[in-house]
PDB file of N, CA and C in Angstrom:
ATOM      1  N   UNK A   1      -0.788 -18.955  -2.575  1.00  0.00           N
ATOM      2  CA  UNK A   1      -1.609 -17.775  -2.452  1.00  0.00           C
ATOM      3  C   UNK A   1      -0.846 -16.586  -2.991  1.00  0.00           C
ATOM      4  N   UNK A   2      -1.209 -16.152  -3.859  1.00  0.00           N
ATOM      5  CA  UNK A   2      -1.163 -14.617  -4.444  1.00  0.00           C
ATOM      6  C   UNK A   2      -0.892 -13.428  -3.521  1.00  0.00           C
ATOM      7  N   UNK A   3      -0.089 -12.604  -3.692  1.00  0.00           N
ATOM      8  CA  UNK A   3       0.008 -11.680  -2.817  1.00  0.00           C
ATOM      9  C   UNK A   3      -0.301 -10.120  -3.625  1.00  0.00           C
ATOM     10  N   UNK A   4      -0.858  -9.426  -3.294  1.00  0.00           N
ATOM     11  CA  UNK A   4      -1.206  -8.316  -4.156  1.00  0.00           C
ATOM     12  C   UNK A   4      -0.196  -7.213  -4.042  1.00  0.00           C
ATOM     13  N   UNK A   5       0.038  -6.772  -5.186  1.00  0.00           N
ATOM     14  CA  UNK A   5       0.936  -5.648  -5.263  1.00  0.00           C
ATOM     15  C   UNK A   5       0.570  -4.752  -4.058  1.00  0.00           C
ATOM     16  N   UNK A   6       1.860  -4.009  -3.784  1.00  0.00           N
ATOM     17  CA  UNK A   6       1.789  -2.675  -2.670  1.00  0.00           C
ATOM     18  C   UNK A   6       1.459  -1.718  -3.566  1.00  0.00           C
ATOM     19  N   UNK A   7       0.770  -0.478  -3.568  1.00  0.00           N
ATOM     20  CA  UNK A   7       1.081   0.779  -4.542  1.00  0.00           C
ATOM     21  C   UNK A   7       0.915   1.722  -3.187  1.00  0.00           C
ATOM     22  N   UNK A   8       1.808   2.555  -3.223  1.00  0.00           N
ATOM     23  CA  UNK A   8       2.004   3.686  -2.155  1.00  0.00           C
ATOM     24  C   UNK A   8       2.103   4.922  -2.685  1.00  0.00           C
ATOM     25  N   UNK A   9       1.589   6.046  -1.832  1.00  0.00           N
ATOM     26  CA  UNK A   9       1.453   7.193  -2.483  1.00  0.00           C
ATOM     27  C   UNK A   9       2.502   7.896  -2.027  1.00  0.00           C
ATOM     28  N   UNK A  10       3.672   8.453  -2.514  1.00  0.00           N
ATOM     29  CA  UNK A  10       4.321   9.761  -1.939  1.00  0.00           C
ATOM     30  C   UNK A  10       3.967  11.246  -1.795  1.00  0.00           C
ATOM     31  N   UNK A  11       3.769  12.339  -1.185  1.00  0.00           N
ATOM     32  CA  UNK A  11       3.715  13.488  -1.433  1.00  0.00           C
ATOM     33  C   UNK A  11       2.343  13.685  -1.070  1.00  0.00           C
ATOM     34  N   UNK A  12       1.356  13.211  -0.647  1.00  0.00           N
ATOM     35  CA  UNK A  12       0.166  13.713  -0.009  1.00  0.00           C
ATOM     36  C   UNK A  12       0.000  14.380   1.554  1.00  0.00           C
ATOM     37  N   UNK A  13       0.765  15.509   1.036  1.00  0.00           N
ATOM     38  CA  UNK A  13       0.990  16.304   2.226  1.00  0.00           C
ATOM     39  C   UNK A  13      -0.031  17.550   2.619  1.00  0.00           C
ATOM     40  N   UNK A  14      -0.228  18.121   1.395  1.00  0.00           N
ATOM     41  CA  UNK A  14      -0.959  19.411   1.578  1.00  0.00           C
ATOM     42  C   UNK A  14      -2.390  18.951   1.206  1.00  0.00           C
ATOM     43  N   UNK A  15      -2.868  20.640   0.945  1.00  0.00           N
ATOM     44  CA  UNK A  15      -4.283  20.596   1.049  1.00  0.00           C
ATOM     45  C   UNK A  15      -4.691  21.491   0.180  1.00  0.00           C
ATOM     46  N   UNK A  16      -4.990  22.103  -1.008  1.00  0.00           N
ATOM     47  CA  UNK A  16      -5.998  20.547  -1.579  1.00  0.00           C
ATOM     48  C   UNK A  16      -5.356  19.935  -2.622  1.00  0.00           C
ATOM     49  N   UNK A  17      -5.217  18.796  -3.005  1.00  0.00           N
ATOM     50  CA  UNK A  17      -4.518  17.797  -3.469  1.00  0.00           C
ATOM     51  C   UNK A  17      -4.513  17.241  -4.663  1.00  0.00           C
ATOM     52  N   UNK A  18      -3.415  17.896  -6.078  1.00  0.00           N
ATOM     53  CA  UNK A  18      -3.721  17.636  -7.123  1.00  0.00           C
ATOM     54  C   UNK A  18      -2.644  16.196  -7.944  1.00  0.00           C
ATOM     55  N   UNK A  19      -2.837  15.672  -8.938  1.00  0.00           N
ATOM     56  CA  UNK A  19      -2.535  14.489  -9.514  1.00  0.00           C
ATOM     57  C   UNK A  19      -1.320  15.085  -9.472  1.00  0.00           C
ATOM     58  N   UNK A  20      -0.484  15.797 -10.050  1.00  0.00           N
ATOM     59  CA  UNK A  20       0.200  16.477 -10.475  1.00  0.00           C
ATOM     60  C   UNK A  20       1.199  16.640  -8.840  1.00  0.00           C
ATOM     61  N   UNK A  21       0.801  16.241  -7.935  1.00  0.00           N
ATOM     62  CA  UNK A  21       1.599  16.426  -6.133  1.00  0.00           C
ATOM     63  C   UNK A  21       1.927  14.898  -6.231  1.00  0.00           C
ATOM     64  N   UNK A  22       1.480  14.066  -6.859  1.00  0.00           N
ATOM     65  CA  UNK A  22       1.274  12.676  -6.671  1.00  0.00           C
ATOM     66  C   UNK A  22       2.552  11.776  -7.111  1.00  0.00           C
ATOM     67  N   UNK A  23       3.207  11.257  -6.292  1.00  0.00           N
ATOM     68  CA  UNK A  23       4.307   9.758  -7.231  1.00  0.00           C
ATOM     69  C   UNK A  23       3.495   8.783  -6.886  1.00  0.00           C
ATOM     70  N   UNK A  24       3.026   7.969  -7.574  1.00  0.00           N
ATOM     71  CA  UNK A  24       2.828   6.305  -7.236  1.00  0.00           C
ATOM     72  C   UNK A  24       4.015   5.441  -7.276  1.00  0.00           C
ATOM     73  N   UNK A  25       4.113   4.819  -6.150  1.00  0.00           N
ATOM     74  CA  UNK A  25       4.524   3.823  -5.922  1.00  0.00           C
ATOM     75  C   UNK A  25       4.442   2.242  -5.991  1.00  0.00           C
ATOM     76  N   UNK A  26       5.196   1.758  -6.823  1.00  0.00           N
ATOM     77  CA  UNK A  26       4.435  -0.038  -6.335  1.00  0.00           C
ATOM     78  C   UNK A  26       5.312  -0.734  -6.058  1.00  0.00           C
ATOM     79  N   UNK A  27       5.016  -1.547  -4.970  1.00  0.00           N
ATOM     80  CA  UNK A  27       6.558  -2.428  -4.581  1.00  0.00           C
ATOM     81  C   UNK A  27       6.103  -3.746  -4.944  1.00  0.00           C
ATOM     82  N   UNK A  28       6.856  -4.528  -5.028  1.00  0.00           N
ATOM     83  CA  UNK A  28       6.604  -5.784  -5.504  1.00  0.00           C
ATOM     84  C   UNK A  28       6.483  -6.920  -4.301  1.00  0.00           C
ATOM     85  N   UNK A  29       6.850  -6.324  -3.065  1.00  0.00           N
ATOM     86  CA  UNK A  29       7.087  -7.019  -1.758  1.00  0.00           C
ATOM     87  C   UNK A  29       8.050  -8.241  -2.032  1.00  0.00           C
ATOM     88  N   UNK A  30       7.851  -9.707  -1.081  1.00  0.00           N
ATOM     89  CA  UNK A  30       8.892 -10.696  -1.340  1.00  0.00           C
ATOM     90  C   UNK A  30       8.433 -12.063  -2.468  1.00  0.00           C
ATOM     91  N   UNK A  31       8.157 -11.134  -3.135  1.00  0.00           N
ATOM     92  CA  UNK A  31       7.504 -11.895  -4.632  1.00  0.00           C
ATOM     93  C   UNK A  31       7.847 -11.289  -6.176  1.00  0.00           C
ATOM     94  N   UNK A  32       8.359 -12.197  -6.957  1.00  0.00           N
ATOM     95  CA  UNK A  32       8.188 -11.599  -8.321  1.00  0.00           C
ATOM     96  C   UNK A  32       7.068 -11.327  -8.832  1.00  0.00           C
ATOM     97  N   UNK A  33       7.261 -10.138  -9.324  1.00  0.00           N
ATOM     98  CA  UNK A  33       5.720 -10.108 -10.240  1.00  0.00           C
ATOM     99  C   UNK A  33       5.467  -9.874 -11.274  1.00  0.00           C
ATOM    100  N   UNK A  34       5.323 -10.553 -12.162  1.00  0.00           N
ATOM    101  CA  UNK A  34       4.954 -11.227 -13.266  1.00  0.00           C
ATOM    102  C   UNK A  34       4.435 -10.028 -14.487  1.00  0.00           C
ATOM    103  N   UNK A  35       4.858  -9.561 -15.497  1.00  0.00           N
ATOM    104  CA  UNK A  35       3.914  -9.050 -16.608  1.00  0.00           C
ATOM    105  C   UNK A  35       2.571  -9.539 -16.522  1.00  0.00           C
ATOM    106  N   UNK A  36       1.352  -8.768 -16.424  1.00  0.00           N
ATOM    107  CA  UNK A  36       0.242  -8.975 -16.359  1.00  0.00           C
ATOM    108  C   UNK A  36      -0.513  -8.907 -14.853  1.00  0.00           C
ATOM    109  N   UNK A  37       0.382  -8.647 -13.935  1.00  0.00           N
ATOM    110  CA  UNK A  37      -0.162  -8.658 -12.594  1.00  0.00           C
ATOM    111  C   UNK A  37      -1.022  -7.231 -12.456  1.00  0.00           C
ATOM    112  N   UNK A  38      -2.013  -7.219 -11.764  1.00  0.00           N
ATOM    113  CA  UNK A  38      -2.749  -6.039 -11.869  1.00  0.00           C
ATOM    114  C   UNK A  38      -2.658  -5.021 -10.734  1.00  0.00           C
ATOM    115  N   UNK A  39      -2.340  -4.174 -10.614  1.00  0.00           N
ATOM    116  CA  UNK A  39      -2.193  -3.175  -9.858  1.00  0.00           C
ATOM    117  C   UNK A  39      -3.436  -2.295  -9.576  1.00  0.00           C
ATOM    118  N   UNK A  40      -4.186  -1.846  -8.362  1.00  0.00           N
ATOM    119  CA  UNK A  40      -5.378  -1.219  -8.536  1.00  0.00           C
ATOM    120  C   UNK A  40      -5.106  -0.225  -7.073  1.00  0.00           C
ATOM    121  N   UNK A  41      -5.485   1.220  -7.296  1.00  0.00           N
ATOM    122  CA  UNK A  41      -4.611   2.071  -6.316  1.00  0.00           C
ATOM    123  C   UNK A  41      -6.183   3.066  -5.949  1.00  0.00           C
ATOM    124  N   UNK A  42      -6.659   3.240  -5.036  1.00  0.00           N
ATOM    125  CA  UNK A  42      -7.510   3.880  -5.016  1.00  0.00           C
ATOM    126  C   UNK A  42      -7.669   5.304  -4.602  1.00  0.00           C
ATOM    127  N   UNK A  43      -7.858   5.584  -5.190  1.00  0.00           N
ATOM    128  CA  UNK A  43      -8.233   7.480  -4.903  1.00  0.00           C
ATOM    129  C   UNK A  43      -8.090   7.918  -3.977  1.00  0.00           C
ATOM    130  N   UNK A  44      -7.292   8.806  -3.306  1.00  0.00           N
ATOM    131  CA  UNK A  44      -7.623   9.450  -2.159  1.00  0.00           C
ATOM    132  C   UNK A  44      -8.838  10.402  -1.823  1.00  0.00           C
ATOM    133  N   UNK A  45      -9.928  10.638  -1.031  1.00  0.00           N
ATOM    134  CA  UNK A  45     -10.586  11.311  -1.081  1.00  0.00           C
ATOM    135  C   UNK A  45      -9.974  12.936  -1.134  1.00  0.00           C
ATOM    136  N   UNK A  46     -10.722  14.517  -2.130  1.00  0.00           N
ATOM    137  CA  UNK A  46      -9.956  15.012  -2.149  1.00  0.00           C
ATOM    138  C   UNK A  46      -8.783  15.341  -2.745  1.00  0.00           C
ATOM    139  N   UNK A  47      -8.432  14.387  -3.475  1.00  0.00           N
ATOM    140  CA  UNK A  47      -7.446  14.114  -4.988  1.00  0.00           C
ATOM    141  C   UNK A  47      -8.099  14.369  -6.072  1.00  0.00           C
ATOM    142  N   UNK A  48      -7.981  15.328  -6.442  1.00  0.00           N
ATOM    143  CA  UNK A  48      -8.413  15.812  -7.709  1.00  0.00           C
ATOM    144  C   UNK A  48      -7.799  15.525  -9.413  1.00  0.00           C
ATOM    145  N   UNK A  49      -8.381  14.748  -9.873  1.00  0.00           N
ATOM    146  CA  UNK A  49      -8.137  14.083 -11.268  1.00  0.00           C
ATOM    147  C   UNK A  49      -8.007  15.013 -12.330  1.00  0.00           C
ATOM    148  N   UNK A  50      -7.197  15.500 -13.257  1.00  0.00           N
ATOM    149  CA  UNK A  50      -7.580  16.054 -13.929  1.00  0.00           C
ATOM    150  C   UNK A  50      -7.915  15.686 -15.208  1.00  0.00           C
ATOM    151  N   UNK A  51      -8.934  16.127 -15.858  1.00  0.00           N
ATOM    152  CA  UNK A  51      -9.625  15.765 -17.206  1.00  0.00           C
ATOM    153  C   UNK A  51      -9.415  16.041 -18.310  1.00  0.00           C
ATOM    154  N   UNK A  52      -8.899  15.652 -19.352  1.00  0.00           N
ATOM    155  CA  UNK A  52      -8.625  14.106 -19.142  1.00  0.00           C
ATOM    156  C   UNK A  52      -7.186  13.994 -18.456  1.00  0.00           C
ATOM    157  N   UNK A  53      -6.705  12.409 -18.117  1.00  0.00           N
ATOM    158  CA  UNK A  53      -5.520  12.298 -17.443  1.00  0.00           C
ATOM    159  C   UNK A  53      -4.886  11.020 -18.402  1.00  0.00           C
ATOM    160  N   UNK A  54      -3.496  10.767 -17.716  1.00  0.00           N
ATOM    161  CA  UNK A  54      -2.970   9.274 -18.287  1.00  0.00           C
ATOM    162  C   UNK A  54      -1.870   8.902 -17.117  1.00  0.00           C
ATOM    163  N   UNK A  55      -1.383   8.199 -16.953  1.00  0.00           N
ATOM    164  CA  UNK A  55      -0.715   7.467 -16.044  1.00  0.00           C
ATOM    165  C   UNK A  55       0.873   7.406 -17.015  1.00  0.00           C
ATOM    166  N   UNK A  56       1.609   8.127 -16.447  1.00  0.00           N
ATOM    167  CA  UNK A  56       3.491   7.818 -17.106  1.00  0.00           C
ATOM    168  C   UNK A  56       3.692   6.844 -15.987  1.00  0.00           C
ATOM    169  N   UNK A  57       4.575   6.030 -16.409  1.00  0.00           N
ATOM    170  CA  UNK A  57       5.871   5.145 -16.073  1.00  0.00           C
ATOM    171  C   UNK A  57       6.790   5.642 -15.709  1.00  0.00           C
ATOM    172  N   UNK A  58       7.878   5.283 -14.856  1.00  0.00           N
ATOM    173  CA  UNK A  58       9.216   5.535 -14.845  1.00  0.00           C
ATOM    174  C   UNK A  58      10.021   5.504 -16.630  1.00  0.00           C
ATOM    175  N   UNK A  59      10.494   6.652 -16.797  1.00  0.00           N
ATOM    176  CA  UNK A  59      11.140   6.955 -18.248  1.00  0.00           C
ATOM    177  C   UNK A  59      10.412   7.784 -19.486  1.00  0.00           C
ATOM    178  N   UNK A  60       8.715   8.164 -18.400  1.00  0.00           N
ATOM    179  CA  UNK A  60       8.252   9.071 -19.855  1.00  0.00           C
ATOM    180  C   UNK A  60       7.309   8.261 -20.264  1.00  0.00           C
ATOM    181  N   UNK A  61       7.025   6.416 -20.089  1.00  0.00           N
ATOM    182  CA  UNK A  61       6.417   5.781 -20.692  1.00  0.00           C
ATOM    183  C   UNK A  61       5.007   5.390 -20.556  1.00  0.00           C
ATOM    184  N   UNK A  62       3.875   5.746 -21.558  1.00  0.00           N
ATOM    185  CA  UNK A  62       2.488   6.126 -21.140  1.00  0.00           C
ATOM    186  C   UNK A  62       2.100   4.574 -20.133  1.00  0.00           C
ATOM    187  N   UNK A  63       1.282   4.449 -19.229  1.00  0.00           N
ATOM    188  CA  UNK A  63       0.777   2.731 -18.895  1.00  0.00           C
ATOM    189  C   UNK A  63      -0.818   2.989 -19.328  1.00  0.00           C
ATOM    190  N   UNK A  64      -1.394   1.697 -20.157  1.00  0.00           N
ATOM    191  CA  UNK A  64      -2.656   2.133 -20.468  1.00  0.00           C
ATOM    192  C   UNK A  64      -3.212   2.202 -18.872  1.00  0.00           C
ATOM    193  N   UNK A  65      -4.448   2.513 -18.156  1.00  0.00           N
ATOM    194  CA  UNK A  65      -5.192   2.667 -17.165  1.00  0.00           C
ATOM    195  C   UNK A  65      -6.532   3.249 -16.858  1.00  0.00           C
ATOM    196  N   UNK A  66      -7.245   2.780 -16.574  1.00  0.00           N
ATOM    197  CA  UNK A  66      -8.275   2.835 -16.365  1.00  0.00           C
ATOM    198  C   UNK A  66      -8.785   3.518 -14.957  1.00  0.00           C
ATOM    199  N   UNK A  67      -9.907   4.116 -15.105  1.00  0.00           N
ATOM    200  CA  UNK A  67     -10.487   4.629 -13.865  1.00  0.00           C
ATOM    201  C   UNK A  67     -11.751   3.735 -13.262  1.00  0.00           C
ATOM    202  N   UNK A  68     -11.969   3.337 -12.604  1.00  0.00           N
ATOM    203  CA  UNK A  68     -13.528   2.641 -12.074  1.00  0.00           C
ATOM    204  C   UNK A  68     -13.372   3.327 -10.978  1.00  0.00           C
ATOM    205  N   UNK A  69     -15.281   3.749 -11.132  1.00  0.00           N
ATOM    206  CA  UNK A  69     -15.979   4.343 -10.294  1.00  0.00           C
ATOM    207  C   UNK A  69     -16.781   3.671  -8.687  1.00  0.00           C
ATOM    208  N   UNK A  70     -16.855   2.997  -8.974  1.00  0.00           N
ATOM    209  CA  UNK A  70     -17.641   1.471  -8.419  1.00  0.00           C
ATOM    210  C   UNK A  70     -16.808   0.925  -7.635  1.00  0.00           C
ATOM    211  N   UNK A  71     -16.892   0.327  -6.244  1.00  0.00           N
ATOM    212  CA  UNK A  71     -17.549   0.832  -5.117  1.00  0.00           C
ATOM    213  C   UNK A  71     -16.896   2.428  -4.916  1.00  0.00           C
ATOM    214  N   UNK A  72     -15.816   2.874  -5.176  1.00  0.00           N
ATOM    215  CA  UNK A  72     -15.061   3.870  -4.909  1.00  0.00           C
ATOM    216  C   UNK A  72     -13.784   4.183  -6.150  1.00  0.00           C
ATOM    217  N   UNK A  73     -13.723   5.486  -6.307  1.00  0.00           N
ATOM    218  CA  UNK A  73     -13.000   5.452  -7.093  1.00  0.00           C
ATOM    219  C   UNK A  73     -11.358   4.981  -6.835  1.00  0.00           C
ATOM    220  N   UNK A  74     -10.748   4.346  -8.296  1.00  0.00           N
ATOM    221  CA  UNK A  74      -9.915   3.614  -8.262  1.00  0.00           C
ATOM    222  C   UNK A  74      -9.020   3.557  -9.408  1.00  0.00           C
ATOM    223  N   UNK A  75      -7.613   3.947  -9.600  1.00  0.00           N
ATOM    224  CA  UNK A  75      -6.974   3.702 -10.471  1.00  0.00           C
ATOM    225  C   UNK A  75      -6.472   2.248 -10.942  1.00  0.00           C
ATOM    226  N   UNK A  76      -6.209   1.238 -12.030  1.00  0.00           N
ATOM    227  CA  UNK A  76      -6.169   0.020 -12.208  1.00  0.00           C
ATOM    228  C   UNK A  76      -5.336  -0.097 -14.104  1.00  0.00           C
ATOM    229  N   UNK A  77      -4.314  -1.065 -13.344  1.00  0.00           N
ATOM    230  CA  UNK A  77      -3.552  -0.702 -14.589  1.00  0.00           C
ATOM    231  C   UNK A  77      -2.982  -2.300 -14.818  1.00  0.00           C
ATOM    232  N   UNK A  78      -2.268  -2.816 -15.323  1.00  0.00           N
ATOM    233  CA  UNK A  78      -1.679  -4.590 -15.718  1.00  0.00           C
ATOM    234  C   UNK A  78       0.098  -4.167 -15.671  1.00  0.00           C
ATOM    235  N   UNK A  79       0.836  -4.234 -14.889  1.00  0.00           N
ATOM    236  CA  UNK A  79       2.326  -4.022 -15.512  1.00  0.00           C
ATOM    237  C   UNK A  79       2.740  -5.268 -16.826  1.00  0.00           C
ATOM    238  N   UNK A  80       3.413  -4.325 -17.275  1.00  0.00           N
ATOM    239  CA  UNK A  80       4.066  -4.319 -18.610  1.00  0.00           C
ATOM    240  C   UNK A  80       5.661  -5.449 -18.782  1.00  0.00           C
ATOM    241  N   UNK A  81       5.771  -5.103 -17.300  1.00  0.00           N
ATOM    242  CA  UNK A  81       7.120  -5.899 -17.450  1.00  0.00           C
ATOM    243  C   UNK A  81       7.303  -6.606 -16.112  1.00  0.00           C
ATOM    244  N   UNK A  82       8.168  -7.158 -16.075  1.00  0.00           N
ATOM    245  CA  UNK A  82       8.361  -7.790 -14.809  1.00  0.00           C
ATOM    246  C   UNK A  82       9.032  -6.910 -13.293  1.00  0.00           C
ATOM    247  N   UNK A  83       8.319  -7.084 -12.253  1.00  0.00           N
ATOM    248  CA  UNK A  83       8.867  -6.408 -11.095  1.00  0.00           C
ATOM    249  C   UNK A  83       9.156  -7.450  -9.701  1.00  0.00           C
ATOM    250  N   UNK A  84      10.532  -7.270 -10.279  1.00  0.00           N
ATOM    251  CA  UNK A  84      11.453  -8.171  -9.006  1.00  0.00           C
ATOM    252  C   UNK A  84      11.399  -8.257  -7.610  1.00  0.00           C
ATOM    253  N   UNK A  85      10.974  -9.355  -7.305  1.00  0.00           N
ATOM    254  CA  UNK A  85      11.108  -8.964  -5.354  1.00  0.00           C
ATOM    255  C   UNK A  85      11.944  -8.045  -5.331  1.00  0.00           C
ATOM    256  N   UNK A  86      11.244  -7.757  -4.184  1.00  0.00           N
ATOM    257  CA  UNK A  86      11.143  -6.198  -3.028  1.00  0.00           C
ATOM    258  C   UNK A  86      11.898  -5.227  -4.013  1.00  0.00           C
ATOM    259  N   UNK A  87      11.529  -4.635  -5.103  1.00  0.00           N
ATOM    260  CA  UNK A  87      12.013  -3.569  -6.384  1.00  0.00           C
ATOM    261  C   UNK A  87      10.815  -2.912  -6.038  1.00  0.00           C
ATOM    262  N   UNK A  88      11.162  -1.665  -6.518  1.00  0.00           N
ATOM    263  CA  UNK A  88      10.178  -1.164  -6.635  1.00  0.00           C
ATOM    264  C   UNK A  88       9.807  -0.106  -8.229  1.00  0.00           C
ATOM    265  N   UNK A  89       8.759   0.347  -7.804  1.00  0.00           N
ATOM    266  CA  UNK A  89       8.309   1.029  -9.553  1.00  0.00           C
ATOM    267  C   UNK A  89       7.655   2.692  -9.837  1.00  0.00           C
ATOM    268  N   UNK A  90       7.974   3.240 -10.111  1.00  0.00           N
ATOM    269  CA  UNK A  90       7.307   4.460  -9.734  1.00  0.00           C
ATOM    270  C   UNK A  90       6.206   4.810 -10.893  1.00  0.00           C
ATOM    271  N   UNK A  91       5.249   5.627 -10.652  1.00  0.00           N
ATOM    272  CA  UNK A  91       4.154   6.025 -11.920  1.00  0.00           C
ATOM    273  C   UNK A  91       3.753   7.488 -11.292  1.00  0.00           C
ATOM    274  N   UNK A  92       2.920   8.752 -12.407  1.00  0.00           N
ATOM    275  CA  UNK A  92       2.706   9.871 -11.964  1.00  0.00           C
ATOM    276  C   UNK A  92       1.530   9.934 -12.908  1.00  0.00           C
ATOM    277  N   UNK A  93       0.818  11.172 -12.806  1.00  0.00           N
ATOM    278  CA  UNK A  93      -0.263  11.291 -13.096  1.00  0.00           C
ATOM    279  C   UNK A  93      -0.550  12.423 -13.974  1.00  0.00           C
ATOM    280  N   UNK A  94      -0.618  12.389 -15.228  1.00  0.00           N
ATOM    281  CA  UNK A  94      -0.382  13.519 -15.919  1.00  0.00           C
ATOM    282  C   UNK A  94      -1.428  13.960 -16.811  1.00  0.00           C
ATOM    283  N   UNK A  95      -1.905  15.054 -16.912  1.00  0.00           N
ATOM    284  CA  UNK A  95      -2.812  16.160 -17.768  1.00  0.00           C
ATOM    285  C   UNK A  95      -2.507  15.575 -19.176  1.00  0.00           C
ATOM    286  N   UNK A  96      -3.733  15.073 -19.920  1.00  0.00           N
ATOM    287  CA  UNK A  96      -3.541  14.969 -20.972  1.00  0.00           C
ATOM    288  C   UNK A  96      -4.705  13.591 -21.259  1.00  0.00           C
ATOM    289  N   UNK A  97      -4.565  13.584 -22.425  1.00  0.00           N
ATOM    290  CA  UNK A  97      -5.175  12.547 -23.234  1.00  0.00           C
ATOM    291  C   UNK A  97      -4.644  11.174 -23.076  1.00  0.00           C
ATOM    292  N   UNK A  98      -4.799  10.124 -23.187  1.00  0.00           N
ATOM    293  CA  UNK A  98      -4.169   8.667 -23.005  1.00  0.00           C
ATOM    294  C   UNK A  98      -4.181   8.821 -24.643  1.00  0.00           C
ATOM    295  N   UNK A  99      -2.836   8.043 -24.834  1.00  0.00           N
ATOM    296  CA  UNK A  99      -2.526   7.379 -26.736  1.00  0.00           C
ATOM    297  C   UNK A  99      -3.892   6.733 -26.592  1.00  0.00           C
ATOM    298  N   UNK A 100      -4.497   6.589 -28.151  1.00  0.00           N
ATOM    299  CA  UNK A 100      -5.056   5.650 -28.802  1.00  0.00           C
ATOM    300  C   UNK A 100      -4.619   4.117 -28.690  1.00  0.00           C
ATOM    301  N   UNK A 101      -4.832   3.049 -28.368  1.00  0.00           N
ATOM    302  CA  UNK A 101      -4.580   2.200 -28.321  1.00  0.00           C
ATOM    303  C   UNK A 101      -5.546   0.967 -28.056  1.00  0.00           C
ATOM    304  N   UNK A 102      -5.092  -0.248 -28.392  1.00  0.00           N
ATOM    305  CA  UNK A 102      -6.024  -0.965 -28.108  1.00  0.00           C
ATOM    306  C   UNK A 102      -6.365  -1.197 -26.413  1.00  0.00           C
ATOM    307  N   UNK A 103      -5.335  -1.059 -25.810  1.00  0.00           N
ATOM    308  CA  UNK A 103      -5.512  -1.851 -24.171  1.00  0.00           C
ATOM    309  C   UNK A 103      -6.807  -2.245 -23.745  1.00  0.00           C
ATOM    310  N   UNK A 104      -6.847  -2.560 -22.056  1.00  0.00           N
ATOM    311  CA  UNK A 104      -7.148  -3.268 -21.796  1.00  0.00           C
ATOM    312  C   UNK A 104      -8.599  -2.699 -20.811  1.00  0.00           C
ATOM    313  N   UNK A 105      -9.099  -3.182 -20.842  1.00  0.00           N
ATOM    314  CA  UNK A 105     -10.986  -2.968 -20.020  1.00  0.00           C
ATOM    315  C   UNK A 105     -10.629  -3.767 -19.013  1.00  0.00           C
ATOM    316  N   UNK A 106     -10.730  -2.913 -17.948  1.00  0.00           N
ATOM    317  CA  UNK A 106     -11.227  -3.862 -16.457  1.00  0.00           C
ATOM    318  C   UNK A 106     -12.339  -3.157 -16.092  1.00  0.00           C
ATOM    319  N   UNK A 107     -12.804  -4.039 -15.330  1.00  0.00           N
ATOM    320  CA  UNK A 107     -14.304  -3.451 -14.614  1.00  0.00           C
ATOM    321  C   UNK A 107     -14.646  -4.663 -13.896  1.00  0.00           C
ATOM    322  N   UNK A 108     -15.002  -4.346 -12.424  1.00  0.00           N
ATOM    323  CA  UNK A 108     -15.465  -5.008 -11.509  1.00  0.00           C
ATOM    324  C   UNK A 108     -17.153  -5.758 -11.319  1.00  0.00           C
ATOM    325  N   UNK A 109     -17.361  -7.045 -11.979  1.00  0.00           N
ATOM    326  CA  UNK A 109     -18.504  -7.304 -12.124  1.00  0.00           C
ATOM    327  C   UNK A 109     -20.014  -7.357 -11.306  1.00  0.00           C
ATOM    328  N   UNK A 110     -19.420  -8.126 -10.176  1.00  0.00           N
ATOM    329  CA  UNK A 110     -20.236  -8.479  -9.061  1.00  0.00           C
ATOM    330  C   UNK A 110     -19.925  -8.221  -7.626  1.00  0.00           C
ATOM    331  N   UNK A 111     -18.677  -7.631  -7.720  1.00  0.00           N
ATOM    332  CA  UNK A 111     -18.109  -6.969  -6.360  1.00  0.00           C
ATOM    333  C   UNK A 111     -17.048  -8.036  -5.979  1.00  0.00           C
ATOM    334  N   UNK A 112     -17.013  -9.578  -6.595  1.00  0.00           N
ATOM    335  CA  UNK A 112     -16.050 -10.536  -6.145  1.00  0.00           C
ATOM    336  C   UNK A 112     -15.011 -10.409  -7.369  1.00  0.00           C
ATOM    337  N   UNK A 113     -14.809 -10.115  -8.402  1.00  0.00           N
ATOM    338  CA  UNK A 113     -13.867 -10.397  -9.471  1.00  0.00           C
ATOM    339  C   UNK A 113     -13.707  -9.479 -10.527  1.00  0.00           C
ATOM    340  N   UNK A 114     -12.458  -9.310 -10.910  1.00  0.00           N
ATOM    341  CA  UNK A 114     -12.115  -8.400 -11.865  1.00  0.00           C
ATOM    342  C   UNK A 114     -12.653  -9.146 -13.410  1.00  0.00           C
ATOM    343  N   UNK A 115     -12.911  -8.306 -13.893  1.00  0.00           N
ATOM    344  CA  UNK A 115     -13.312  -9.043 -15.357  1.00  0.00           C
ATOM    345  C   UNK A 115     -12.392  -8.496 -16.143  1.00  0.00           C
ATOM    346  N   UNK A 116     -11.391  -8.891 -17.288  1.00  0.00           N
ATOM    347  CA  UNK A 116     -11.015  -8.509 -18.536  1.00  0.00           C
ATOM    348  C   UNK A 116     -11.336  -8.509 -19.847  1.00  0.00           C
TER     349      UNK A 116
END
């Protein structure tokens, strides 16, 4: 059985609450996790997105990511590289345009499964 990534929020302290207050967190718990594992972090109500946005990496490095609206809003991204038991990973949320690129489409079909 699969264990799903942790993603934790740091810094949601005040009021009212912009991307830009935000570290994401993802721990890998007592499992490796694999390039391609999907990470999906959901909105805090009150977290304000700004338009357009993109998701940095630890080092500056863009992660493609996606927003779904459906059932609730939700950030959802694939790591890139491998994340070692109990390591952890940081991501932030930044003003701006996402690169051009090909990446990747998720979207939730029927409420049971991620589609790619």
């Amino acid at each position: 059985m699969r264990r799903a990534l942790l993603p934790f929020v740091l810094g949601l302290a005040g009021s009212p609450v912009t991307a830009a207050d935000v570290r994401l967190e993802v721990s890998a718990g007592g499992a490796d996790r694999e390039p391609g594992a999907i990470v999906r972090w959901v909105v805090p109500q009150g977290l304000v997105l700004p338009s357009p946005w993109r998701l940095v990496g630890e080092g500056g490095k863009e992660t493609p990511a996606q927003l779904e609206t459906q059932p609730g809003e939700a950030i959802v991204w694939v790591l890139d590289e491998k994340l070692p038991r109990w390591s952890k990973r940081g991501y932030r949320i930044e003003s701006g345009a996402p690169s051009a690129n090909e990446g990747l489409a998720c979207r939730d079909s029927d409420g049971k499964r991620l589609v790619l």
